[in-house]
Protein backbone atom coordinates (compact mmCIF):
# COMPACT_ATOMS: atom_id res chain seq x y z
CA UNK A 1 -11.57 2.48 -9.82
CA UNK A 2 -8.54 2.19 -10.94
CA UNK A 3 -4.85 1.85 -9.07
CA UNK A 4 -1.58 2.95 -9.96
CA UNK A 5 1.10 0.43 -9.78
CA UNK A 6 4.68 1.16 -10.19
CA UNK A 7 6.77 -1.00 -11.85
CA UNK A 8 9.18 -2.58 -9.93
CA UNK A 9 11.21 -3.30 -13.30
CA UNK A 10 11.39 -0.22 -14.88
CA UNK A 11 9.42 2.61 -12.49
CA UNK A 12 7.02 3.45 -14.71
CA UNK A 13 3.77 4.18 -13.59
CA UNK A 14 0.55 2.35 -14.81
CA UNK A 15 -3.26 2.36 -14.43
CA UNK A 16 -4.23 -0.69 -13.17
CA UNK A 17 -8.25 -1.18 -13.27
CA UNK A 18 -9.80 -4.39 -11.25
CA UNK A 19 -8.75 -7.46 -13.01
CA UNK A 20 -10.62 -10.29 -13.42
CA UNK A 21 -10.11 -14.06 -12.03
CA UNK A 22 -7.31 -15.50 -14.46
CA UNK A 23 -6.23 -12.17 -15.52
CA UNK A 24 -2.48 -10.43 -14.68
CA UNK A 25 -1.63 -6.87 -15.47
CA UNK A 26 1.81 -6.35 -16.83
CA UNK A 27 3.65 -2.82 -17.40
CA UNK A 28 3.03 -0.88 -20.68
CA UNK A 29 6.62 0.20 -20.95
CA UNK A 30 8.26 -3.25 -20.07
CA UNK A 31 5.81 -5.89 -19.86
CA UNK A 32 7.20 -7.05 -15.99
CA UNK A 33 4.15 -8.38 -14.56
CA UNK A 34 2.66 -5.67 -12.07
CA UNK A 35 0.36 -7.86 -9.92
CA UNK A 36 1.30 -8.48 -5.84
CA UNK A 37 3.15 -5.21 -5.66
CA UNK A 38 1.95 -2.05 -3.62
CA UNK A 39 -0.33 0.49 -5.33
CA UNK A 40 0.88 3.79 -5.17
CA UNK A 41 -1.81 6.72 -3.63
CA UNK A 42 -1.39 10.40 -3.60
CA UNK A 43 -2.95 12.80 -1.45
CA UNK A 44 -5.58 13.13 -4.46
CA UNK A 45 -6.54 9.21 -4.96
CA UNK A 46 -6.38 8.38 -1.19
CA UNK A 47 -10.12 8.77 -0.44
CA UNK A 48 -11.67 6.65 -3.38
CA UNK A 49 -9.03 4.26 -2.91
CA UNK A 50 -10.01 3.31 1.04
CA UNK A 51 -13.35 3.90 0.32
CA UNK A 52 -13.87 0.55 -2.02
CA UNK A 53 -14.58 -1.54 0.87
CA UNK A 54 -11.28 -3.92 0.04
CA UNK A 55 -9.12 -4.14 3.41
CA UNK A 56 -5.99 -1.80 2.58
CA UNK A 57 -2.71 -1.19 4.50
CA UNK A 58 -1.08 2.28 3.62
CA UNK A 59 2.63 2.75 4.16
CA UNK A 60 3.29 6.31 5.07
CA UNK A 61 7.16 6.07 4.13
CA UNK A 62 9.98 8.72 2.48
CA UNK A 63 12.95 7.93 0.05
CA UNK A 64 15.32 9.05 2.67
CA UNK A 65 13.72 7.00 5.50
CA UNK A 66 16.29 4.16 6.80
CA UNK A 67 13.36 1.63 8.27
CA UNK A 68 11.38 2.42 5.47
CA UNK A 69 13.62 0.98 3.57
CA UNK A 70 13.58 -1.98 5.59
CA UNK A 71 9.91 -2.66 5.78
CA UNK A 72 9.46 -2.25 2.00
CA UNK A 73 10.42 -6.00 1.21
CA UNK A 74 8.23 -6.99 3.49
CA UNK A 75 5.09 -4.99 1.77
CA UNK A 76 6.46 -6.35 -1.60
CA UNK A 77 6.05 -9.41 0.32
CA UNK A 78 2.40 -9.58 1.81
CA UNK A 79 1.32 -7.71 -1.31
CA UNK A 80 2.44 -10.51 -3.38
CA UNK A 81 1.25 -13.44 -0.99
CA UNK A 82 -2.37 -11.85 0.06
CA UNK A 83 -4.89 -11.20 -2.20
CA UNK A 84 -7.28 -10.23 0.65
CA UNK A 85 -5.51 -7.08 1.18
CA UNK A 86 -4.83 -4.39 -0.80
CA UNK A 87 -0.71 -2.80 0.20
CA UNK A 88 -0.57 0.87 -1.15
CA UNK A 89 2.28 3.33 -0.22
CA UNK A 90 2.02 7.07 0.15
CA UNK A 91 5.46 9.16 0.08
CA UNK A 92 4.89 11.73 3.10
CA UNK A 93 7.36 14.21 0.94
CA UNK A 94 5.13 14.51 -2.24
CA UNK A 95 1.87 14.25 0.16
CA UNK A 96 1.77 16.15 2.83
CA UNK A 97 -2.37 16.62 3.60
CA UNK A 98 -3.02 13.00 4.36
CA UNK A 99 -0.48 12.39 7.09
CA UNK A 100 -0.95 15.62 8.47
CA UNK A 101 -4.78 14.73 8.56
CA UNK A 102 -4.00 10.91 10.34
CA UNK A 103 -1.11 12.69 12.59
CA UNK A 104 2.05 10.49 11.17
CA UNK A 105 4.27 11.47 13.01
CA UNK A 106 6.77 9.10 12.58
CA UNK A 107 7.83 6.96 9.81
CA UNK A 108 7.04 3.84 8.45
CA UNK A 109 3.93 4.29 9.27
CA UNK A 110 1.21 1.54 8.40
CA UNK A 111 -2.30 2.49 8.81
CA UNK A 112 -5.33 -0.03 8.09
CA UNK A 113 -7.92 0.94 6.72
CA UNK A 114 -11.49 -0.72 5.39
CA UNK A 115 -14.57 0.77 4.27
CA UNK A 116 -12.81 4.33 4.88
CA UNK A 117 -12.45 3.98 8.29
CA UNK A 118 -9.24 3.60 10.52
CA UNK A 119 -8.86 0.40 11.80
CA UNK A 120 -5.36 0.47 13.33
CA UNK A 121 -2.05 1.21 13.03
CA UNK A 122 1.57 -0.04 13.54
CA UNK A 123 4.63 2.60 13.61
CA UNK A 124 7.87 1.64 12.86
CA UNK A 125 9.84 -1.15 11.03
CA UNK A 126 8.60 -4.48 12.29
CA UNK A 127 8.80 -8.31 11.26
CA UNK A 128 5.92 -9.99 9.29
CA UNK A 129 4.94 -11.74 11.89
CA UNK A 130 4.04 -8.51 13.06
CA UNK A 131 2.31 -7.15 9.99
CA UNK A 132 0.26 -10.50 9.95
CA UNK A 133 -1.43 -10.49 13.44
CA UNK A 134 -2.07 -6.84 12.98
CA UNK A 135 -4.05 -7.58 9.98
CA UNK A 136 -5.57 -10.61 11.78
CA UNK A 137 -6.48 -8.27 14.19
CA UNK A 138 -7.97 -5.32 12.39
CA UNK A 139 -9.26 -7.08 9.41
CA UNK A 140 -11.68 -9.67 11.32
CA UNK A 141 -14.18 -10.71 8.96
């Protein structure tokens, strides 16, 4: 499966399939490197994409969300730093079926999810720290 990564450079969107050890992805339009960012998932990729088995943190967020905002650094961060864990963000205004079908009520939202299941949440804009013990705690291996 592939996942779409936006480029942080330039905003294009690219297909990004699973890379191999050594290998880096960069953008077609600009040629920033794409890996350690959030993968973007719509309403129509969000099933395969949980579904892999890989330990995945969704961001339920919108544009005109002030904590969201906030917390997106701090994806941009552990996305970059973990390769354990997969960071994809879902914009609640172009999406509307999956957050109405996990009851997000409130955004930033960050669900975790492995093997398609839910393994917990955290609501709201809150420190790494944070973001850290609650995927020590959900993703025990």
């Amino acid at each position: 499966m592939s996942d779409i990564v936006v480029c942080p450079s330039c905003g294009a969107s690219n297909r990004v399939p699973p890379l191999g050890s050594g290998q880096h992805a960069v953008c077609g339009r600009c040629k920033t490197p794409l890996s350690g960012h959030p993968v973007t998932v719509t309403d129509a990729t969000f099933e395969q994409l949980i579904a892999d088995g890989k330990p995945t943190i969704v961001d339920f967020w919108a544009a005109w969300c002030g904590p969201c905002r906030m917390i997106a650094p701090i994806l941009e961060e552990v996305a970059a730093e973990r390769s354990d864990v997969r960071v994809a963000k879902m914009n609640v205004d172009e999406n509307e079926r999956t957050p109405s079908r996990f009851g997000v009520q409130g955004i930033p939202a960050l669900i975790f999810f492995q093997d398609g299941i839910e393994r917990g949440r955290v609501v709201g804009a809150v420190p790494k720290s944070q973001i850290d013990s609650a995927i020590a705690q959900y993703f025990r291996r």
